[in-house]
N, C-alpha and C. Protein backbone atom coordinates (compact mmCIF):
# COMPACT_ATOMS: atom_id res chain seq x y z
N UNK A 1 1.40 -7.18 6.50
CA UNK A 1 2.37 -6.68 5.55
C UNK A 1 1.69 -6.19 4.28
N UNK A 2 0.85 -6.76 3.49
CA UNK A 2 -0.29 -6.12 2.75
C UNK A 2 -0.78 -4.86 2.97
N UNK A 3 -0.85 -4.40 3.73
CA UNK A 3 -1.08 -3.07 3.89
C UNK A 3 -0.08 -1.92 4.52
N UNK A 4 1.07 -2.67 3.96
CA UNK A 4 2.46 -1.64 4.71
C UNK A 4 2.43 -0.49 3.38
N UNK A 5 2.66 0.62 3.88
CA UNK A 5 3.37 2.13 3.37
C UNK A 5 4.13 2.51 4.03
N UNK A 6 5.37 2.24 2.88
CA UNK A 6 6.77 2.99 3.72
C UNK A 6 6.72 4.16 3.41
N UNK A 7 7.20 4.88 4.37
CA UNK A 7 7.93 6.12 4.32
C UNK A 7 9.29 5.76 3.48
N UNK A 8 8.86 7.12 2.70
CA UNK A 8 10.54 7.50 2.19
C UNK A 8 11.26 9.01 2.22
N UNK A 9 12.23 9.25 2.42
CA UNK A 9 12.56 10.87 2.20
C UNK A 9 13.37 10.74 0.86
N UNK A 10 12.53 11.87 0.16
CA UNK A 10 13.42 12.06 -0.70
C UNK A 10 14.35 13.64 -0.84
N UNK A 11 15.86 13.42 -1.28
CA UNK A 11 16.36 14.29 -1.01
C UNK A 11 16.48 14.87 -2.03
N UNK A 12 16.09 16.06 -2.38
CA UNK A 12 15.97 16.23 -3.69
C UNK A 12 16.60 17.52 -4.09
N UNK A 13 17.52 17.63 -4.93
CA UNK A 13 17.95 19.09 -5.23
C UNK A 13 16.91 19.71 -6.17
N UNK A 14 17.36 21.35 -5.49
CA UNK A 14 16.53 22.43 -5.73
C UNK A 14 16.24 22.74 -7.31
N UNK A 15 17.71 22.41 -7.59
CA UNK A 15 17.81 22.61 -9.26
C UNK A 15 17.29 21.79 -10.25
N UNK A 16 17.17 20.68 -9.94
CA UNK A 16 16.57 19.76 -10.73
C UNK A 16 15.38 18.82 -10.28
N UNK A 17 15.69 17.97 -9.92
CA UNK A 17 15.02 16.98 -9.12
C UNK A 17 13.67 17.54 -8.62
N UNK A 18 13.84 18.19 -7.32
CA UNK A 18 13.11 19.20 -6.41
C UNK A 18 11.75 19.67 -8.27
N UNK A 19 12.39 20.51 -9.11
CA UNK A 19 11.65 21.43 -9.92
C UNK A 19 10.58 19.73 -10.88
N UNK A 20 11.36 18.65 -11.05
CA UNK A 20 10.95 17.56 -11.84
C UNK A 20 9.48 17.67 -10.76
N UNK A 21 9.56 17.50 -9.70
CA UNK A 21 8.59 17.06 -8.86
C UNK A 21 7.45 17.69 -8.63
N UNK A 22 8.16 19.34 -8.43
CA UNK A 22 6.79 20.21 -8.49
C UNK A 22 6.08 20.12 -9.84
N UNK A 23 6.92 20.08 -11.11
CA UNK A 23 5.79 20.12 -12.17
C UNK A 23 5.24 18.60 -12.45
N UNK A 24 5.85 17.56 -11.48
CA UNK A 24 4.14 16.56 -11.37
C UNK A 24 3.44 17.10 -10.90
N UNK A 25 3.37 17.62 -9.75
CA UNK A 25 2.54 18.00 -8.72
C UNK A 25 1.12 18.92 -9.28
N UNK A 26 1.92 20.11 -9.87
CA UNK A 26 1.30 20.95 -10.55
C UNK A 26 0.52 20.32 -12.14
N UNK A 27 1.44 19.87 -12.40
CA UNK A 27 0.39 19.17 -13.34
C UNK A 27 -0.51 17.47 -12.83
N UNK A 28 -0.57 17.49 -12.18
CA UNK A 28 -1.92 16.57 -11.55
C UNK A 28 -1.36 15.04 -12.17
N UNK A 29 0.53 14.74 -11.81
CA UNK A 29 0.84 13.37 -12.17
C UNK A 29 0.74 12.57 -11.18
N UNK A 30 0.04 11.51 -11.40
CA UNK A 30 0.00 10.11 -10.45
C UNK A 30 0.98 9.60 -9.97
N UNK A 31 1.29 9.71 -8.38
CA UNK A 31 2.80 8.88 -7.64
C UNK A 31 2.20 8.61 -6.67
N UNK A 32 3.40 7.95 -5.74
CA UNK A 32 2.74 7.52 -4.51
C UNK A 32 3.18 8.47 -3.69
N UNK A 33 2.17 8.64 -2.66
CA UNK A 33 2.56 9.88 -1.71
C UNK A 33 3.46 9.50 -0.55
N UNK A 34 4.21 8.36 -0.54
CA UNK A 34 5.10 7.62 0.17
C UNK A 34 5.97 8.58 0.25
N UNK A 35 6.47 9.38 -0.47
CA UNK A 35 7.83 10.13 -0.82
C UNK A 35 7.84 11.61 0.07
N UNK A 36 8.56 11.80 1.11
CA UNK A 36 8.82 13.05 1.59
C UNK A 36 9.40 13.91 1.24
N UNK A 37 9.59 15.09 0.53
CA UNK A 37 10.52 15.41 -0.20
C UNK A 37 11.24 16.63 0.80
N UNK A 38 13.00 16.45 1.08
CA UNK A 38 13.54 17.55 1.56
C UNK A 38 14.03 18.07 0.10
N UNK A 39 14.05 19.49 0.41
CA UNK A 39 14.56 20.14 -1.11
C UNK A 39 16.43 20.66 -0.20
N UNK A 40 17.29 20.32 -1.25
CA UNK A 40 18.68 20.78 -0.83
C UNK A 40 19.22 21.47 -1.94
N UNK A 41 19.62 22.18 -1.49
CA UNK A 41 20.94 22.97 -2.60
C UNK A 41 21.41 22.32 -3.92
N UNK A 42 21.65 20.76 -3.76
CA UNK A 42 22.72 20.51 -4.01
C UNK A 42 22.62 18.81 -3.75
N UNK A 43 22.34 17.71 -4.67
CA UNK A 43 23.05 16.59 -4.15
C UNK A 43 24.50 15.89 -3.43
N UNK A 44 25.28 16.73 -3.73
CA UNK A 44 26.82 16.80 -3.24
C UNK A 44 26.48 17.48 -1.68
N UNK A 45 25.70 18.30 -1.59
CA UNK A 45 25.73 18.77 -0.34
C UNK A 45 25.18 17.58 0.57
N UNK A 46 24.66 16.58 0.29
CA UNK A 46 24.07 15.48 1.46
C UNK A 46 25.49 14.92 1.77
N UNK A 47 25.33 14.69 3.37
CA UNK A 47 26.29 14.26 4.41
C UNK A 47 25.61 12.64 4.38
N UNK A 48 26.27 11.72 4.12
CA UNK A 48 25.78 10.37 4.36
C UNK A 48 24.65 10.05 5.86
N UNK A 49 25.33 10.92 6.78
CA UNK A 49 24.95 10.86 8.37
C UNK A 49 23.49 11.20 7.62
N UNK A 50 22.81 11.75 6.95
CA UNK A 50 21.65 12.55 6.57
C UNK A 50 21.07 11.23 6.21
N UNK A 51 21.36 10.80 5.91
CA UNK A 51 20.23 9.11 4.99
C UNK A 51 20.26 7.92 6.49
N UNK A 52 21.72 7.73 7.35
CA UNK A 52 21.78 7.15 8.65
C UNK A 52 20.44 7.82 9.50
N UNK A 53 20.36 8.90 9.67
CA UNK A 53 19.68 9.20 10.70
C UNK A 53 18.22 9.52 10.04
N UNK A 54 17.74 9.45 8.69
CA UNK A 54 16.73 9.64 7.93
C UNK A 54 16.02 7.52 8.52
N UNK A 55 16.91 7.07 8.18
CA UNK A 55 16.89 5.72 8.63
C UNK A 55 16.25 5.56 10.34
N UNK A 56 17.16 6.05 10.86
CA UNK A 56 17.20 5.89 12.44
C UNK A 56 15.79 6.21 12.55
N UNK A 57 15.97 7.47 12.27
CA UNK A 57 14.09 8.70 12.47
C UNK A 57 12.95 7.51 12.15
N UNK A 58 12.64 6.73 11.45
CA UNK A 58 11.66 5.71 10.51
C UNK A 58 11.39 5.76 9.11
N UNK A 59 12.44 6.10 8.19
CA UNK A 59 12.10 6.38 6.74
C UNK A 59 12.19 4.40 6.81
N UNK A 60 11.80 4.06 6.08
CA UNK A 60 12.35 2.73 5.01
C UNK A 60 13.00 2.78 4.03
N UNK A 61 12.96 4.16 2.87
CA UNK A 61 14.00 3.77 1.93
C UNK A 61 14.41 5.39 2.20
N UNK A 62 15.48 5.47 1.16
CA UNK A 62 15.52 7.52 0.58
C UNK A 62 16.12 7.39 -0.81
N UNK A 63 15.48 8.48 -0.88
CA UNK A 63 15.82 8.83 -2.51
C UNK A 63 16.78 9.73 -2.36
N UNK A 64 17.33 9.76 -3.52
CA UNK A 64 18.38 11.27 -3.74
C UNK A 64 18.29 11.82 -5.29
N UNK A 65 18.12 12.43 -5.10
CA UNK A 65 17.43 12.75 -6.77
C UNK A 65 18.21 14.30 -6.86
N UNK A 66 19.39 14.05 -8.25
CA UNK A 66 19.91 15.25 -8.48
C UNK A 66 20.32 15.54 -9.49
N UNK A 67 20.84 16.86 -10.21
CA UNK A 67 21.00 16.56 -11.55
C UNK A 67 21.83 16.20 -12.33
N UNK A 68 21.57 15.76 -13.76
CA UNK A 68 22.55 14.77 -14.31
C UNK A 68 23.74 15.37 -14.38
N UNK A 69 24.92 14.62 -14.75
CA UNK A 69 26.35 14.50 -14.05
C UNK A 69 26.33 15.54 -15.40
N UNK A 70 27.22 16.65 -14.97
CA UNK A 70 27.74 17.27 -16.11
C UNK A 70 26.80 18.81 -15.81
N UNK A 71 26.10 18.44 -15.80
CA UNK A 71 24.98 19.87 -15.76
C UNK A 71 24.68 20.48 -13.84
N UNK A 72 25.35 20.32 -13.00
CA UNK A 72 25.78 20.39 -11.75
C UNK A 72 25.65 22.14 -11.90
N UNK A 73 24.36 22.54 -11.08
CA UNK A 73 24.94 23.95 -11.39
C UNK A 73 25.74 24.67 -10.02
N UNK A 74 26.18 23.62 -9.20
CA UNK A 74 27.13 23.93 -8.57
C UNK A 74 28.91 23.52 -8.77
N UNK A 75 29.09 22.68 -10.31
CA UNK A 75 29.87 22.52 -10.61
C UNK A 75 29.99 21.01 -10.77
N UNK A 76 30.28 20.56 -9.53
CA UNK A 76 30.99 18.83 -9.52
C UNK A 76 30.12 18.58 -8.25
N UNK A 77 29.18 18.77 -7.77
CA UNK A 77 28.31 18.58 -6.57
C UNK A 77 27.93 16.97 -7.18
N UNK A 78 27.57 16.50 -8.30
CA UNK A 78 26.57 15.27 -8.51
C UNK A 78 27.78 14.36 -8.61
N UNK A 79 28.91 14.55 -8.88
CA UNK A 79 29.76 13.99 -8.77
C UNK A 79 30.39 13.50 -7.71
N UNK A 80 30.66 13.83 -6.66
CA UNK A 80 30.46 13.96 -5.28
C UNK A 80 29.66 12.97 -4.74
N UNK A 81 28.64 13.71 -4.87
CA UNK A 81 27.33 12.43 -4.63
C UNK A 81 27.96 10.92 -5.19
N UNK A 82 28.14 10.42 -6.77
CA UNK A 82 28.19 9.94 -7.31
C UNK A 82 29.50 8.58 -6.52
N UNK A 83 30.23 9.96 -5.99
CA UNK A 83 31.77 8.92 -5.35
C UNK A 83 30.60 8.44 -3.95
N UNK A 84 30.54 8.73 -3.60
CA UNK A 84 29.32 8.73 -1.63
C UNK A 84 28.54 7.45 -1.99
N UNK A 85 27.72 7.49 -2.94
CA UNK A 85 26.57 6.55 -3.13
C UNK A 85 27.28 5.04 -2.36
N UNK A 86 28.18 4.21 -3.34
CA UNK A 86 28.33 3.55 -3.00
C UNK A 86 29.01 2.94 -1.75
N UNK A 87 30.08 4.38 -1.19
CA UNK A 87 30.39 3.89 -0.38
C UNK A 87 29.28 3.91 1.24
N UNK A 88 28.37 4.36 0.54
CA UNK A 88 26.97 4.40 1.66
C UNK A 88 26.56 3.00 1.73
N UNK A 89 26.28 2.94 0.80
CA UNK A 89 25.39 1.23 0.30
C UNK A 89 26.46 0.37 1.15
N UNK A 90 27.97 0.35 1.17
CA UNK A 90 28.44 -0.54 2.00
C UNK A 90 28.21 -0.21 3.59
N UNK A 91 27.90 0.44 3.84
CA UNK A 91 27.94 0.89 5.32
C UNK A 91 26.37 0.42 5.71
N UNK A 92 25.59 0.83 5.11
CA UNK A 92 24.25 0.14 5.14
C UNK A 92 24.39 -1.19 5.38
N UNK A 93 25.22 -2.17 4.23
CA UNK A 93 25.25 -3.43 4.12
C UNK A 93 25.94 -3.69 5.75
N UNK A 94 26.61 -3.01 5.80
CA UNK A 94 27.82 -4.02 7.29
C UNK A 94 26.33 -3.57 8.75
N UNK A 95 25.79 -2.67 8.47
CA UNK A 95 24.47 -2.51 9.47
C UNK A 95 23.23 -3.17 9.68
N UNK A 96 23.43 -4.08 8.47
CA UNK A 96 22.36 -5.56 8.51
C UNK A 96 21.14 -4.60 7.85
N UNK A 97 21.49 -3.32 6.49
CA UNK A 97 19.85 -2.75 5.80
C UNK A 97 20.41 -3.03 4.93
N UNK A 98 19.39 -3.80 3.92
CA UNK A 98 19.61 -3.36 2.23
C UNK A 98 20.07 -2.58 1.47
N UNK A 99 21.01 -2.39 0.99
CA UNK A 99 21.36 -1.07 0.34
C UNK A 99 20.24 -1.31 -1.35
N UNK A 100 19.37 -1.79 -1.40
CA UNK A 100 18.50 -1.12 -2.30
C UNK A 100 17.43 -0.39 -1.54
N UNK A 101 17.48 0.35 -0.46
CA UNK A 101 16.62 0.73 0.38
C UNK A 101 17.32 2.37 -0.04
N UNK A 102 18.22 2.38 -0.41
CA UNK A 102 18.91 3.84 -0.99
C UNK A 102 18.61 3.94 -2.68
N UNK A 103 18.40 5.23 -3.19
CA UNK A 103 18.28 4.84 -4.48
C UNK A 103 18.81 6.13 -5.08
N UNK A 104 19.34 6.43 -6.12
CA UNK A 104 20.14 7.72 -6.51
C UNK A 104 19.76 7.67 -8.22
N UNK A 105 19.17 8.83 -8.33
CA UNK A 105 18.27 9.35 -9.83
C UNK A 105 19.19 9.95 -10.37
N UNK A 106 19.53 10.79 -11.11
CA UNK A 106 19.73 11.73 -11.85
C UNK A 106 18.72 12.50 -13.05
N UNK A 107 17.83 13.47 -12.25
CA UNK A 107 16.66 13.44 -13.12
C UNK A 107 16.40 15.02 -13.29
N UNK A 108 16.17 15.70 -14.69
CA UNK A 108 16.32 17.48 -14.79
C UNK A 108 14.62 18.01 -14.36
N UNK A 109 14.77 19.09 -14.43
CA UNK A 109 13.53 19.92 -14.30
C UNK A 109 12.29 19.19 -15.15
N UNK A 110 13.19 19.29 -16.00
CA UNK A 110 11.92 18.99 -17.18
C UNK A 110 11.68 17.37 -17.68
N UNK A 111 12.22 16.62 -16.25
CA UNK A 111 12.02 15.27 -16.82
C UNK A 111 10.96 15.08 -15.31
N UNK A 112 9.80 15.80 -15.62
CA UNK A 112 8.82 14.89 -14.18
C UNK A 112 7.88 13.77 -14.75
N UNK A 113 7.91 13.07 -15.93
CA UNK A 113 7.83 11.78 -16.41
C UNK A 113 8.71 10.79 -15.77
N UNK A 114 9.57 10.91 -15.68
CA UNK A 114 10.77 10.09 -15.07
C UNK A 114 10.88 10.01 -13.67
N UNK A 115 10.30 11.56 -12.72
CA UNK A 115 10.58 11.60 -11.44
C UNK A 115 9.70 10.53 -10.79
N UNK A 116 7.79 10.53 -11.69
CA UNK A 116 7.15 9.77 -11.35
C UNK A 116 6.98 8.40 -11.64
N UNK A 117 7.79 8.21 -12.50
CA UNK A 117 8.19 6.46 -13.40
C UNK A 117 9.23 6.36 -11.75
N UNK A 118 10.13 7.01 -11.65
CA UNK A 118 11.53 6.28 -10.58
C UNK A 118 10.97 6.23 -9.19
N UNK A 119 9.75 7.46 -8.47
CA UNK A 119 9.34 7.38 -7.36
C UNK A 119 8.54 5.93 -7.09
N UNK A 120 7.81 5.89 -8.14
CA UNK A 120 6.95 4.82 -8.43
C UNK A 120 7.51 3.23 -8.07
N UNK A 121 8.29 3.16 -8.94
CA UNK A 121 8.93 1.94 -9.17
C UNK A 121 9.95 1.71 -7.55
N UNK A 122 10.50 3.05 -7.09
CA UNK A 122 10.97 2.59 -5.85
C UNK A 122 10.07 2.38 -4.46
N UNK A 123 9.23 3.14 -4.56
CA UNK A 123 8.57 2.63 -3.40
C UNK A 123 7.79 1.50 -3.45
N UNK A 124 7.56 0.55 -4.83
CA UNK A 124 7.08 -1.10 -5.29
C UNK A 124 8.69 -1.61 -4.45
N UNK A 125 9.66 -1.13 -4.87
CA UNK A 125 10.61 -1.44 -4.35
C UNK A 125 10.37 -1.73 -3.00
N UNK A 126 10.19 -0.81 -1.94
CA UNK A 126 10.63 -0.19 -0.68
C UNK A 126 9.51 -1.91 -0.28
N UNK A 127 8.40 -1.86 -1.06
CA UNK A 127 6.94 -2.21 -0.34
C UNK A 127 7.82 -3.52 -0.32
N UNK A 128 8.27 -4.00 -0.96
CA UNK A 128 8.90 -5.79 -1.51
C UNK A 128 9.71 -6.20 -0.28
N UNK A 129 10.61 -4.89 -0.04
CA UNK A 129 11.72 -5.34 0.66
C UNK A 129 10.69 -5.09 2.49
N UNK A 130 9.53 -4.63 2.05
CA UNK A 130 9.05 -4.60 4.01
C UNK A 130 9.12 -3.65 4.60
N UNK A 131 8.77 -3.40 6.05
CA UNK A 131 9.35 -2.22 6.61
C UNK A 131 10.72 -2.47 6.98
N UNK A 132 11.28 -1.27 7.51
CA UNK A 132 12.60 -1.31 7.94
C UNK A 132 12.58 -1.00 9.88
N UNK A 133 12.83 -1.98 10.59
CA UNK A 133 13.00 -1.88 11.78
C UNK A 133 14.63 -2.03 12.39
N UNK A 134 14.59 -0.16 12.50
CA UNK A 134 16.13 0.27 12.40
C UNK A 134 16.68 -0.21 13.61
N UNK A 135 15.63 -0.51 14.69
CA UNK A 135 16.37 -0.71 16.48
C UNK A 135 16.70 -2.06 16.26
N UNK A 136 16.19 -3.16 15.18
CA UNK A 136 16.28 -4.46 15.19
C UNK A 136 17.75 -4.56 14.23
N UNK A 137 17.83 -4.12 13.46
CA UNK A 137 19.15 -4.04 12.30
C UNK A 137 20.08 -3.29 13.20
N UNK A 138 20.20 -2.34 13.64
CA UNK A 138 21.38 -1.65 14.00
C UNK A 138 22.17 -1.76 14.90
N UNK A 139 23.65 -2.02 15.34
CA UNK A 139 24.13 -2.44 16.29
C UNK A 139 24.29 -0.97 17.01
């Protein structure tokens, strides 16, 4: 277990999140490379089934990283998200996974201080809670 690296996907919108990440990248910020990043439209656009079967596939945790509530440049998309989150985390819970194995940012372009403070701190997370063995949890 000492030497576990989870996988994580992170789902990251294009508009914010997604842009926080490339300018770590580009500017040469320290994270863990645990983090897969899908880039989406849109946090509102993730289908819960998307984090279930991100699970199923072998992630251990996922991120969702989108932008802050109000500044949606698809309108009410983070909001959306915002109603989903939790009722994910219960569905997780009744499936025997952690719902801190899900984690939901709200983080802008220009905050990739923060993208790499929250990636960081969740995959210490992900490492605490173990791997995730989805055929053993899932009915």
């Amino acid at each position: 277990m000492n030497n576990f690296e989870p996988t994580i996907v992170g789902l990251l919108c294009r508009w914010c999140t997604y842009q926080a990440a490339d300018t770590a990248g580009t500017s040469r910020k320290k994270y863990p490379a645990n983090i897969k990043p899908v880039r989406i439209q849109c946090s509102g656009r993730i289908d819960p089934t998307f984090v279930l079967q991100a699970f199923e596939h072998g992630a251990d945790g996922v991120f969702i990283g989108g932008c802050h509530p109000g500044e949606c440049h698809y309108g009410e998309g983070n909001y959306n998200t915002m109603k989903r989150i939790p009722i994910l985390k219960k569905v997780l819970k009744q499936r025997g996974i952690d719902p801190e194995r899900i984690k939901l940012e709200w983080i802008s372009a220009a905050e990739s201080n923060k993208f790499t403070q929250t990636v960081t701190e969740f995959t210490e997370k992900i490492k605490e809670l173990g791997p995730l063995n989805w055929r053993e949890v899932s009915p």
